[in-house]
N, C-alpha and C. Protein backbone atom coordinates (compact mmCIF):
# COMPACT_ATOMS: atom_id res chain seq x y z
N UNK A 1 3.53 15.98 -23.73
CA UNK A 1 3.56 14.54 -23.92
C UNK A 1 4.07 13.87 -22.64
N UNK A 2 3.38 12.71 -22.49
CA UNK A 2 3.94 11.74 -21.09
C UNK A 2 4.65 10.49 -21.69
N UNK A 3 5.12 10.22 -20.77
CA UNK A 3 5.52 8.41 -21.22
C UNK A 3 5.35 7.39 -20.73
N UNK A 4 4.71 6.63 -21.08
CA UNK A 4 3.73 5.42 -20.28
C UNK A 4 4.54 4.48 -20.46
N UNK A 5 4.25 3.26 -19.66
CA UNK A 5 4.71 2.04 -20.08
C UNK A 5 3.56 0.83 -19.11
N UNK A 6 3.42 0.39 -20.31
CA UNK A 6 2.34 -0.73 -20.86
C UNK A 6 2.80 -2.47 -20.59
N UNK A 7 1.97 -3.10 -19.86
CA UNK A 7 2.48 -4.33 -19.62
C UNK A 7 0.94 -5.26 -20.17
N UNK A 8 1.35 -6.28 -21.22
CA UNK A 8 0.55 -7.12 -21.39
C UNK A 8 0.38 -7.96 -20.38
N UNK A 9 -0.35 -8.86 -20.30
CA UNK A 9 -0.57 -10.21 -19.44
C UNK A 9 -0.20 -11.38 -20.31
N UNK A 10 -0.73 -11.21 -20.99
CA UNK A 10 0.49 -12.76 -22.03
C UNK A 10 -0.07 -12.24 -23.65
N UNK A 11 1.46 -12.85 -24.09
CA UNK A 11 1.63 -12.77 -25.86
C UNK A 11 1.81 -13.93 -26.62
N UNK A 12 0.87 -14.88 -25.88
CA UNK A 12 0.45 -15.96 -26.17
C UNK A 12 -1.11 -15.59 -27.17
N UNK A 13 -1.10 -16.37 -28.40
CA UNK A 13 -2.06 -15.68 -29.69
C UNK A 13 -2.76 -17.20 -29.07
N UNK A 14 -2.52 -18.20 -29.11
CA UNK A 14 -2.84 -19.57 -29.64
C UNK A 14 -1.39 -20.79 -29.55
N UNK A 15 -2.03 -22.02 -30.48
CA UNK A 15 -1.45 -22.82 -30.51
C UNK A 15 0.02 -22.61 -31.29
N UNK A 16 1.42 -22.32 -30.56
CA UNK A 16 2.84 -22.10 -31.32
C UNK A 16 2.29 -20.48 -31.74
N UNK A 17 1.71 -19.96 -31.10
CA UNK A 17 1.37 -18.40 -31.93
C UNK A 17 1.63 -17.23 -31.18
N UNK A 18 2.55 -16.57 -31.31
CA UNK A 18 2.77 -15.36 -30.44
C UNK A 18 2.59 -14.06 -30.95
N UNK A 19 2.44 -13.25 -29.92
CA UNK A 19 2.92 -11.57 -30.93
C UNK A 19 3.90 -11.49 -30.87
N UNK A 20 4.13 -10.64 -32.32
CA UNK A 20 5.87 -10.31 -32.47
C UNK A 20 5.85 -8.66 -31.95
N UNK A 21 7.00 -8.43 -31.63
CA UNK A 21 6.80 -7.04 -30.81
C UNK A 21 7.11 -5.84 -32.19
N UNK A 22 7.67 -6.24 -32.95
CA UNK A 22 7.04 -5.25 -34.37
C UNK A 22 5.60 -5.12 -34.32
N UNK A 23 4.76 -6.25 -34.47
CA UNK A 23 3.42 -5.95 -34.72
C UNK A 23 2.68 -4.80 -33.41
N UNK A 24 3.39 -4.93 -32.27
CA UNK A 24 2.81 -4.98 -31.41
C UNK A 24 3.49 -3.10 -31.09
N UNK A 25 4.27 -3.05 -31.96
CA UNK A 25 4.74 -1.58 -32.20
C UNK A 25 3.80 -0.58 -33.07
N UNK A 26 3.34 -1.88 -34.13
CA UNK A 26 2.70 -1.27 -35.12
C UNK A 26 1.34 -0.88 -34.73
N UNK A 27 1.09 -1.59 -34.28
CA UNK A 27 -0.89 -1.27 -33.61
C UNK A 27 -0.60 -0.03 -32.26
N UNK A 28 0.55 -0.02 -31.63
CA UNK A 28 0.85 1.14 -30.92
C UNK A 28 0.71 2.69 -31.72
N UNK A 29 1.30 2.62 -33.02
CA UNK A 29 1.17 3.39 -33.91
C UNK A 29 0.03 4.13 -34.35
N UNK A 30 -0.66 2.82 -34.87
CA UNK A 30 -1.90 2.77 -35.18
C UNK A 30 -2.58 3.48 -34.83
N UNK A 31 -2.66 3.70 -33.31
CA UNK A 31 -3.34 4.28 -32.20
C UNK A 31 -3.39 5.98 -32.08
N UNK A 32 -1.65 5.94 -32.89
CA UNK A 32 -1.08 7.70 -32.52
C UNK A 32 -0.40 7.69 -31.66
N UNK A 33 -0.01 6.58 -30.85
CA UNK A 33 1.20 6.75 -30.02
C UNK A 33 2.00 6.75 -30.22
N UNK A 34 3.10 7.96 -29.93
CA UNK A 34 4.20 8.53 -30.14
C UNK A 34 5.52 7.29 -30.01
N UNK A 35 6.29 7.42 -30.28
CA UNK A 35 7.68 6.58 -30.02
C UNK A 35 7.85 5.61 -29.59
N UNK A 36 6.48 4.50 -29.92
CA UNK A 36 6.64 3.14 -29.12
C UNK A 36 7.85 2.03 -29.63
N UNK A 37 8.07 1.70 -27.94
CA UNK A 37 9.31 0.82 -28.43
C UNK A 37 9.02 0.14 -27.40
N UNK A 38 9.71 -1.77 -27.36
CA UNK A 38 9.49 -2.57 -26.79
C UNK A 38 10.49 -3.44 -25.99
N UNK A 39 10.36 -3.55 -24.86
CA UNK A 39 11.78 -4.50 -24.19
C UNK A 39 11.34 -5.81 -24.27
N UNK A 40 12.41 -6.83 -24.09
CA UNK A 40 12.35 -7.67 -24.85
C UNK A 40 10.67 -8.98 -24.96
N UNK A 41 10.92 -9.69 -25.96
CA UNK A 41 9.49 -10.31 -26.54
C UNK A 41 8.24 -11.11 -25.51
N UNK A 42 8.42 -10.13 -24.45
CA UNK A 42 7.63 -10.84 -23.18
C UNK A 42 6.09 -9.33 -23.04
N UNK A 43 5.90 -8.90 -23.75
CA UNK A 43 4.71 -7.81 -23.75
C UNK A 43 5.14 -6.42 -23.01
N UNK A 44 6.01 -6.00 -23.34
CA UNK A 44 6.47 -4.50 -22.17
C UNK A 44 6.07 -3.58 -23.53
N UNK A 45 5.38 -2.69 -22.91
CA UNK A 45 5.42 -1.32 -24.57
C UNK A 45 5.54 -0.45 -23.73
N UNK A 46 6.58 0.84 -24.14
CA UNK A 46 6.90 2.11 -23.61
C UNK A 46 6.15 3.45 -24.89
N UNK A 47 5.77 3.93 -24.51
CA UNK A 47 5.06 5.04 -25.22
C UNK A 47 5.03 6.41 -24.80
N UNK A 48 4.94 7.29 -25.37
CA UNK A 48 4.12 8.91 -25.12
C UNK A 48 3.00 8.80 -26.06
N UNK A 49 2.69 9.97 -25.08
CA UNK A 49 0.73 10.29 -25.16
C UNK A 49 0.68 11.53 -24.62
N UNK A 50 -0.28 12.06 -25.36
CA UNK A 50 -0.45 13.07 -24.20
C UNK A 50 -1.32 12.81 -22.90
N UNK A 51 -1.29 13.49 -21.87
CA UNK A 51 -1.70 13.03 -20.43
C UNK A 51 -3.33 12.54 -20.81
N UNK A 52 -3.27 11.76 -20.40
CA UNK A 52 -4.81 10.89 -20.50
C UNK A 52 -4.70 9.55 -19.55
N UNK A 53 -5.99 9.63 -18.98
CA UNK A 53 -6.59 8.62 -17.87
C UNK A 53 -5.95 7.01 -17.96
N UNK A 54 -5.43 6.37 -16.94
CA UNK A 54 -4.46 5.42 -17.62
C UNK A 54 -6.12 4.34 -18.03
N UNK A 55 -6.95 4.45 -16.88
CA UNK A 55 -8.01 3.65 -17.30
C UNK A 55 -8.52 3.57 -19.21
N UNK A 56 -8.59 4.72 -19.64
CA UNK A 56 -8.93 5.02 -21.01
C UNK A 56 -8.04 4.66 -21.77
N UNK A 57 -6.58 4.66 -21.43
CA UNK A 57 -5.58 4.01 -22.31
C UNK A 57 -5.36 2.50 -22.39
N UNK A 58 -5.77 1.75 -21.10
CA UNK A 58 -5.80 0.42 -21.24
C UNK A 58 -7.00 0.00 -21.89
N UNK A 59 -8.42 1.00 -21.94
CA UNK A 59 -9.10 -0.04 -23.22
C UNK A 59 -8.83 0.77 -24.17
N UNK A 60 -8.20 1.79 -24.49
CA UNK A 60 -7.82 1.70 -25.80
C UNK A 60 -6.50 0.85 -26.45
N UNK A 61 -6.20 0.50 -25.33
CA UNK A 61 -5.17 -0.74 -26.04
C UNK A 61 -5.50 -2.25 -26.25
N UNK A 62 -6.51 -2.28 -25.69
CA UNK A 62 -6.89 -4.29 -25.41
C UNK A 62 -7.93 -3.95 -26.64
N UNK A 63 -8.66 -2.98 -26.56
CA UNK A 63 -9.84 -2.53 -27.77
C UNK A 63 -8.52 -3.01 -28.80
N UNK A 64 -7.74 -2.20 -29.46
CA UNK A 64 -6.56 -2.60 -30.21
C UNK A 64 -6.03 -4.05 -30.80
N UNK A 65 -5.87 -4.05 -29.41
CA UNK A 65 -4.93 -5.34 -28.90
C UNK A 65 -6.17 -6.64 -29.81
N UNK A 66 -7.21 -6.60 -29.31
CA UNK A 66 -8.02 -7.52 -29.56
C UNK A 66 -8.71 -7.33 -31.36
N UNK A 67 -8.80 -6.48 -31.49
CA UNK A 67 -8.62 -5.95 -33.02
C UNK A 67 -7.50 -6.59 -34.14
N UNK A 68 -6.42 -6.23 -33.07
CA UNK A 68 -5.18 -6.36 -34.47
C UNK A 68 -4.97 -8.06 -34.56
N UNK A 69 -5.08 -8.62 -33.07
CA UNK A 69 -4.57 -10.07 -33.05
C UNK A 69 -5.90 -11.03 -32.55
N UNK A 70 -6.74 -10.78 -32.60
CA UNK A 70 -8.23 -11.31 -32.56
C UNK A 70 -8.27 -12.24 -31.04
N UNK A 71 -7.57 -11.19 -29.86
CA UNK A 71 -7.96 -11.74 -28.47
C UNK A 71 -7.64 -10.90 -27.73
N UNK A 72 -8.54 -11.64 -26.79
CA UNK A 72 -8.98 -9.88 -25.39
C UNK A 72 -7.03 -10.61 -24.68
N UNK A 73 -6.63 -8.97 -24.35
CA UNK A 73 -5.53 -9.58 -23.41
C UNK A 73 -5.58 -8.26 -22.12
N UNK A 74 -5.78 -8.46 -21.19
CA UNK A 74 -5.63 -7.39 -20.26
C UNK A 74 -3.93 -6.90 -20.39
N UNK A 75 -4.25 -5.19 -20.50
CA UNK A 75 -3.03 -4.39 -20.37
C UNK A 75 -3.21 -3.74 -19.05
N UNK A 76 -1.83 -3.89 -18.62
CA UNK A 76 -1.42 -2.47 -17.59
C UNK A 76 -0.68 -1.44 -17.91
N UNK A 77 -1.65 -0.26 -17.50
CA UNK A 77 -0.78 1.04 -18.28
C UNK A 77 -0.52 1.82 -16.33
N UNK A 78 1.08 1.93 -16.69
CA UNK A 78 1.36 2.89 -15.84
C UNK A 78 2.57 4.47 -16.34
N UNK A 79 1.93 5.46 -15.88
CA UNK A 79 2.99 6.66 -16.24
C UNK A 79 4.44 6.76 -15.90
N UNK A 80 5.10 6.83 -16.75
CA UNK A 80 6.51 6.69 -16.12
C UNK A 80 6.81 7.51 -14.85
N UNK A 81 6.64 8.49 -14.30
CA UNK A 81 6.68 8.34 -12.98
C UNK A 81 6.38 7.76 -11.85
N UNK A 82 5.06 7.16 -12.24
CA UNK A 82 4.57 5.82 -11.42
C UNK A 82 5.15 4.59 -11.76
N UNK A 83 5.75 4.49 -12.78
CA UNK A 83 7.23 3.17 -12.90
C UNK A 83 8.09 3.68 -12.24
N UNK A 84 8.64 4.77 -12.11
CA UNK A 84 10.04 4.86 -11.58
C UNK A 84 9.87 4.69 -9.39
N UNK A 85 8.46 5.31 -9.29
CA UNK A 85 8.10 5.03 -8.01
C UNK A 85 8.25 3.39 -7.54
N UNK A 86 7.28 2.59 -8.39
CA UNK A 86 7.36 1.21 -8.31
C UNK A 86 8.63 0.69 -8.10
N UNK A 87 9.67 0.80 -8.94
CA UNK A 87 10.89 0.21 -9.15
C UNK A 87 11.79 0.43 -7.92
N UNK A 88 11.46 2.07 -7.32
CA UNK A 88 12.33 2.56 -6.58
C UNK A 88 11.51 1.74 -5.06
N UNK A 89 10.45 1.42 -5.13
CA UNK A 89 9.86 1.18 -4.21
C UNK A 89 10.04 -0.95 -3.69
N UNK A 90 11.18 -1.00 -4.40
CA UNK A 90 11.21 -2.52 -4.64
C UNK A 90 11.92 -2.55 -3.03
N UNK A 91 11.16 -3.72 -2.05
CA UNK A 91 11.65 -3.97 -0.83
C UNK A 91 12.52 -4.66 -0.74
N UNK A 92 12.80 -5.52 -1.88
CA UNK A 92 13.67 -6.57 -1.68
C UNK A 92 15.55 -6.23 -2.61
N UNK A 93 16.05 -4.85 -2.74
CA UNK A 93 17.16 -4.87 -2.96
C UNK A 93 18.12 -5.41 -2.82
N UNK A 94 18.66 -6.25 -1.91
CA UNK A 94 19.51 -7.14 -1.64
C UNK A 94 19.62 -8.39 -2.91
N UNK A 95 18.30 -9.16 -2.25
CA UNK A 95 18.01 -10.11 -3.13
C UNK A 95 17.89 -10.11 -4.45
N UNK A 96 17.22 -8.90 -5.06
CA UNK A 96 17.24 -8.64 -6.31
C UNK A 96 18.77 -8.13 -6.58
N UNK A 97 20.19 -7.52 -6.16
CA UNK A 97 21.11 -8.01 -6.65
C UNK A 97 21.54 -8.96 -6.52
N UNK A 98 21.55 -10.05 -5.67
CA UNK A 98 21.87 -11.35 -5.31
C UNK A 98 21.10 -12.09 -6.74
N UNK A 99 19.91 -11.88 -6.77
CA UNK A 99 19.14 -13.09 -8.43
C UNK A 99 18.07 -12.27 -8.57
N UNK A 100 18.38 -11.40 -9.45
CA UNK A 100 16.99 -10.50 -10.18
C UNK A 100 16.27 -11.18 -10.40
N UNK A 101 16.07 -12.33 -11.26
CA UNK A 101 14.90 -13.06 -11.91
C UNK A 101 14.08 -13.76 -10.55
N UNK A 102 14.62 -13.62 -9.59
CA UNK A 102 14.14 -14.59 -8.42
C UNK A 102 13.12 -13.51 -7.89
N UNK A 103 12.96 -12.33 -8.04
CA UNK A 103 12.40 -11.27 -7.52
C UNK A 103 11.45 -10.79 -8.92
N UNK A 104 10.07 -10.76 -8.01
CA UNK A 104 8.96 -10.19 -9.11
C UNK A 104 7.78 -9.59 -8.57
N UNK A 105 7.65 -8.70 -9.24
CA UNK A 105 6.53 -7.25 -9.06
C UNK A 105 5.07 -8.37 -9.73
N UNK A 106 3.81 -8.06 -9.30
CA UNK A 106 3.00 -8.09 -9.59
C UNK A 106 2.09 -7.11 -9.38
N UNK A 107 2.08 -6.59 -11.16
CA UNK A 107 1.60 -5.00 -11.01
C UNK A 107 0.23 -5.35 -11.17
N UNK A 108 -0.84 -4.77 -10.35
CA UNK A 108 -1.93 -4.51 -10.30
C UNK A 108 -2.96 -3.50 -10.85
N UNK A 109 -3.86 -3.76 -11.64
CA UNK A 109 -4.57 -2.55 -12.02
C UNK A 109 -5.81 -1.34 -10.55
N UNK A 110 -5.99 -2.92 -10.00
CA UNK A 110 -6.19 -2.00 -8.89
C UNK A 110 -5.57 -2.34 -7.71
N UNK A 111 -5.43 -1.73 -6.97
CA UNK A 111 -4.37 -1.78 -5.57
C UNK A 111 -5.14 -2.88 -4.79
N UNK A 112 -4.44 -4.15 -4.61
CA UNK A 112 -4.39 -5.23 -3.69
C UNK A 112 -5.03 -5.27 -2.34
N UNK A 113 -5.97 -5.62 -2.15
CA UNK A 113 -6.90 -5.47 -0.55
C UNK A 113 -5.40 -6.18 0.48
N UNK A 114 -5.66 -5.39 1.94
CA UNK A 114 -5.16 -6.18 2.78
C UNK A 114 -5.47 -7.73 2.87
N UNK A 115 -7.02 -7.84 3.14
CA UNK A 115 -7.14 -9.24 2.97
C UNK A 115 -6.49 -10.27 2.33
N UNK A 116 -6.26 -9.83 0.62
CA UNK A 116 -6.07 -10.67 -0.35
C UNK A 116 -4.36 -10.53 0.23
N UNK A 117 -3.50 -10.02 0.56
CA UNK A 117 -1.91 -10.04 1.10
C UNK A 117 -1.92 -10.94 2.24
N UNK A 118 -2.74 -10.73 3.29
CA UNK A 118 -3.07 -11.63 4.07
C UNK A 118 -3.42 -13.53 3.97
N UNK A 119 -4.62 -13.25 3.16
CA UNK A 119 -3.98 -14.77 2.64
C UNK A 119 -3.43 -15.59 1.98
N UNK A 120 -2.35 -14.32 1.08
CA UNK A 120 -1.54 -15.26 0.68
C UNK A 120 0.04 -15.69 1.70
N UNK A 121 -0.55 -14.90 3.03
CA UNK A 121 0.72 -15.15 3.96
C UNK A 121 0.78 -16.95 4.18
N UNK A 122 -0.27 -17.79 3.62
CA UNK A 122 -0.14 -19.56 4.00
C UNK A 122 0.33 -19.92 3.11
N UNK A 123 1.18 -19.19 1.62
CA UNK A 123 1.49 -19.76 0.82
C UNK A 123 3.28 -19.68 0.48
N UNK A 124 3.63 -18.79 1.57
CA UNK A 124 4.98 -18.55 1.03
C UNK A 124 5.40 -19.90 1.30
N UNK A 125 6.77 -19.89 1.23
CA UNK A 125 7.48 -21.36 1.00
C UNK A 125 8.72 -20.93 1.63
N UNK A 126 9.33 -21.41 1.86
CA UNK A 126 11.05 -21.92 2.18
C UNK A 126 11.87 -20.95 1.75
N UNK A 127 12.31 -19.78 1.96
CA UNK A 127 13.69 -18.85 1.56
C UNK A 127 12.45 -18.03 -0.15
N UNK A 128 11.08 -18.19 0.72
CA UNK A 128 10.52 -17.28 0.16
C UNK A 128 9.87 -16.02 0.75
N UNK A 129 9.87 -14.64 0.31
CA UNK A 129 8.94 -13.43 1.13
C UNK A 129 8.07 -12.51 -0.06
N UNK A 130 7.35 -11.83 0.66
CA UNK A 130 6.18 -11.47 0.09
C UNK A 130 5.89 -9.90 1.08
N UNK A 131 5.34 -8.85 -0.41
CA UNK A 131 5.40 -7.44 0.30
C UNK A 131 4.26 -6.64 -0.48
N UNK A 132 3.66 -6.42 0.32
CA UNK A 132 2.69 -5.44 -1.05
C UNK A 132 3.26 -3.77 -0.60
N UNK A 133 3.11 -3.01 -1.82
CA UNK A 133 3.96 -2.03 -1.97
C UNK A 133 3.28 -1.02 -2.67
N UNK A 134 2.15 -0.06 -2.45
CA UNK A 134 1.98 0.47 -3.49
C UNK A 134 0.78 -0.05 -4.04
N UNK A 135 -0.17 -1.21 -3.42
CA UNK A 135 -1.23 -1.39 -4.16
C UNK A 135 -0.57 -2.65 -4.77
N UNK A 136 0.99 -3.13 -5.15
CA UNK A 136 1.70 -4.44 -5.96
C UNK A 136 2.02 -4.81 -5.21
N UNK A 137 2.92 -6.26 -5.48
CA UNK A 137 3.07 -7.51 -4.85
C UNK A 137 3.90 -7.73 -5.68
N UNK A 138 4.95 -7.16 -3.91
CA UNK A 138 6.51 -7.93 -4.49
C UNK A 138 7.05 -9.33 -3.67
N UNK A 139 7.51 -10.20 -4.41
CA UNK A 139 7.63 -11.24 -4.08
C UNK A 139 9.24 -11.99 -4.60
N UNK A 140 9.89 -12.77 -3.37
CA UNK A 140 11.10 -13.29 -3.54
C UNK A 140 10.46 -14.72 -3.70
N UNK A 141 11.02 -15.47 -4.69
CA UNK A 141 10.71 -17.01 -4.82
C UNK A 141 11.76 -17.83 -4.62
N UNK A 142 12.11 -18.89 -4.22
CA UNK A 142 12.97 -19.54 -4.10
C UNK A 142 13.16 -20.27 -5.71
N UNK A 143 14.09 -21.17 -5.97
CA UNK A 143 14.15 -21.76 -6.86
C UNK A 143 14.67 -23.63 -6.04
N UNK A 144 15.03 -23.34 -4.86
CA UNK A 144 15.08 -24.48 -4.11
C UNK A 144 14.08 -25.59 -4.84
N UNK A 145 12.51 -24.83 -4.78
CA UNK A 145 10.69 -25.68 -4.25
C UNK A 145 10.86 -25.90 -5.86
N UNK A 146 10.17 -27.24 -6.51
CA UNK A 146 10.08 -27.52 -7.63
C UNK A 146 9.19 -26.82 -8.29
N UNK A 147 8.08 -26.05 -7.42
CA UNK A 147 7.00 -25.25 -8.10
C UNK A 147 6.50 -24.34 -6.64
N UNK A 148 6.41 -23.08 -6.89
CA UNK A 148 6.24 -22.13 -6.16
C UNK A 148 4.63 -22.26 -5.76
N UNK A 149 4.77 -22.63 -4.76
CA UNK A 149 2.94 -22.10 -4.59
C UNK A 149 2.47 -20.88 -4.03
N UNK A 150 3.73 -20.25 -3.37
CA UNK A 150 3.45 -18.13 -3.92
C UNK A 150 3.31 -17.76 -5.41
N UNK A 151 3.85 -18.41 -6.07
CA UNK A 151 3.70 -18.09 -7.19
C UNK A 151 2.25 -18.33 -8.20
N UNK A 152 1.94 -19.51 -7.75
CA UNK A 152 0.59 -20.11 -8.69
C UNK A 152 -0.53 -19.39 -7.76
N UNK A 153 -0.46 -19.23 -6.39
CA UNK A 153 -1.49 -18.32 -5.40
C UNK A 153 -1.62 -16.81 -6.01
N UNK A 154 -0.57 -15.99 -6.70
CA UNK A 154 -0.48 -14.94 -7.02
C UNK A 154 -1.47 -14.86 -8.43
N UNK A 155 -2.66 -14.94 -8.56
CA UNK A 155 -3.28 -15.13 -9.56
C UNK A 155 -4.81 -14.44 -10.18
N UNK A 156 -5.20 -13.80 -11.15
CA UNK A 156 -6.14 -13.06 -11.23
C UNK A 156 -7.39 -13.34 -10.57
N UNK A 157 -7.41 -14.55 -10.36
CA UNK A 157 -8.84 -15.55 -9.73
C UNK A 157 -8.69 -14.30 -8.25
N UNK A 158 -7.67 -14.46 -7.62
CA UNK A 158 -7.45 -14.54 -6.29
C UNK A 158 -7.51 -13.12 -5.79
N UNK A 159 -6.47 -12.45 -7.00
CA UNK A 159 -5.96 -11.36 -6.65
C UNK A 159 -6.63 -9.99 -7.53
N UNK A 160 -7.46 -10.61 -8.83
CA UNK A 160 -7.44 -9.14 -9.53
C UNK A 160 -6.40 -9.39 -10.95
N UNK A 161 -7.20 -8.34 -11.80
CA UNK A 161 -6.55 -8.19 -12.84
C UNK A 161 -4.59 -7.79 -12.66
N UNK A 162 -4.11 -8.45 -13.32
CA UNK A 162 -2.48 -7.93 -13.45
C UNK A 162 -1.61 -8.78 -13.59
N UNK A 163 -0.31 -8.71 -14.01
CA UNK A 163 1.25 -9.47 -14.33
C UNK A 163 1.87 -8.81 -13.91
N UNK A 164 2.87 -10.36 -13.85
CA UNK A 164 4.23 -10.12 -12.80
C UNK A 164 5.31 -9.81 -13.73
N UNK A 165 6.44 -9.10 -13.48
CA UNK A 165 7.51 -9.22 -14.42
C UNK A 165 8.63 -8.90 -13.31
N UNK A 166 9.70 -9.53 -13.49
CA UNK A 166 11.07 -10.14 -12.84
C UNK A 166 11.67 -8.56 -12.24
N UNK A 167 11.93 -8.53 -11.58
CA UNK A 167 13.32 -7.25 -11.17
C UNK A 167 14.44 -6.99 -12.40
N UNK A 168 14.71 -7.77 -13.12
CA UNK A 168 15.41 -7.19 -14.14
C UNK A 168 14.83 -6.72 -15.52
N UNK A 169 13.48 -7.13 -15.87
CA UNK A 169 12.72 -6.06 -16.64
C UNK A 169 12.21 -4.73 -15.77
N UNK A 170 11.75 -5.27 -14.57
CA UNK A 170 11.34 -3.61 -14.03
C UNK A 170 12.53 -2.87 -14.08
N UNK A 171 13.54 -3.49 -13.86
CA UNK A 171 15.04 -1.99 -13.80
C UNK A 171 15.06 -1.92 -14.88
N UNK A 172 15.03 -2.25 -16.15
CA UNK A 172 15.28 -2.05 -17.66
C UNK A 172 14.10 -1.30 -18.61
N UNK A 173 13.03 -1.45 -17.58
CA UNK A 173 11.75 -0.19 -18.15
C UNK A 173 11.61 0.84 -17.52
N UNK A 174 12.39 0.60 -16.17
CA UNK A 174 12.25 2.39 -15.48
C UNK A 174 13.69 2.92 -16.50
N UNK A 175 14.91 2.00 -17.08
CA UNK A 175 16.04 2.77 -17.73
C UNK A 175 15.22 3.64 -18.79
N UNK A 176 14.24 2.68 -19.21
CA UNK A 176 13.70 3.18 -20.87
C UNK A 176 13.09 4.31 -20.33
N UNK A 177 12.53 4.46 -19.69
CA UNK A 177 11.14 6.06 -18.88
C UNK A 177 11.95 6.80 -18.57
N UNK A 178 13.42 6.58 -17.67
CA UNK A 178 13.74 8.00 -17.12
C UNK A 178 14.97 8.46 -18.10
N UNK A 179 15.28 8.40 -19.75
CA UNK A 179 15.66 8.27 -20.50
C UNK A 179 14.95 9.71 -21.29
């Protein structure tokens, strides 16, 4: 058995409508996946499986996903050793103890062209930086700028399928994997 961990793109159903992460345990189940459990109500699922293609596990989860709650949502499935790489691979340590939430991974299903890193070098901002790492895109935001435009540039249009999640969920899902 391996242990994956699974990142939705949003748990947004509709109008006031979310998934609840019970349900979202339960269709894990559903599936035959072993010991799923969830950090907190923002789409993170941690699982075992036995070793299988992460490609085949993300449509067997959006297949799911779109089944149980009647909408396509792109998942990212990565193996917990490829979380613990990611996490360990975060450039910005300082800052992320200085303001975790200010620091965020944008995990990619497929690894980030130079190009596409490249132009988002016209978008950083003011006591903001930007790193691709691994195929992801790690990024410091300021909270100075009233609205990040690294942030709204970082976007599937631009960049490719994937979601961002803060430095303090990535340290709290590599706790759950190397557990």
């Amino acid at each position: 058995m391996r242990t994956y961990v699974a990142l939705l793109y949003s748990i947004i159903l509709g109008e006031g409508r979310r998934v609840v992460m019970s349900d979202l345990k339960a269709m894990a189940e559903g599936l035959g996946l072993n010991n799923p459990r969830t950090l907190v109500a923002t789409g993170n699922l941690v699982f075992e499986a036995q070793e299988t293609e992460l490609a085949a596990l993300e449509q067997r989860l959006e297949a799911a996903f779109a089944k149980t709650f009647g909408r396509h949502v792109d998942i990212i499935v990565r193996r917990a050793d490829g979380w613990l790489r990611l996490a360990a691979g975060n450039p910005f340590p300082a800052e992320s103890a200085k303001a975790a939430d200010q620091v965020a991974v944008r995990v990619m299903r497929a690894p980030v062209s130079p190009d596409a890193v490249s132009a988002l070098q016209a978008y950083i901002g003011r006591n903001e930086k930007l790193q691709a790492v691994g195929g992801d895109i790690w990024i410091v935001f300021s909270r100075e700028t009233q609205s990040s435009r690294l942030l709204a540039a970082v976007s599937h249009k631009r960049l490719g399928i994937g979601t961002s999640r803060n430095w303090n969920t990535v340290r709290r899902l590599a706790e759950m994997v190397a557990e």
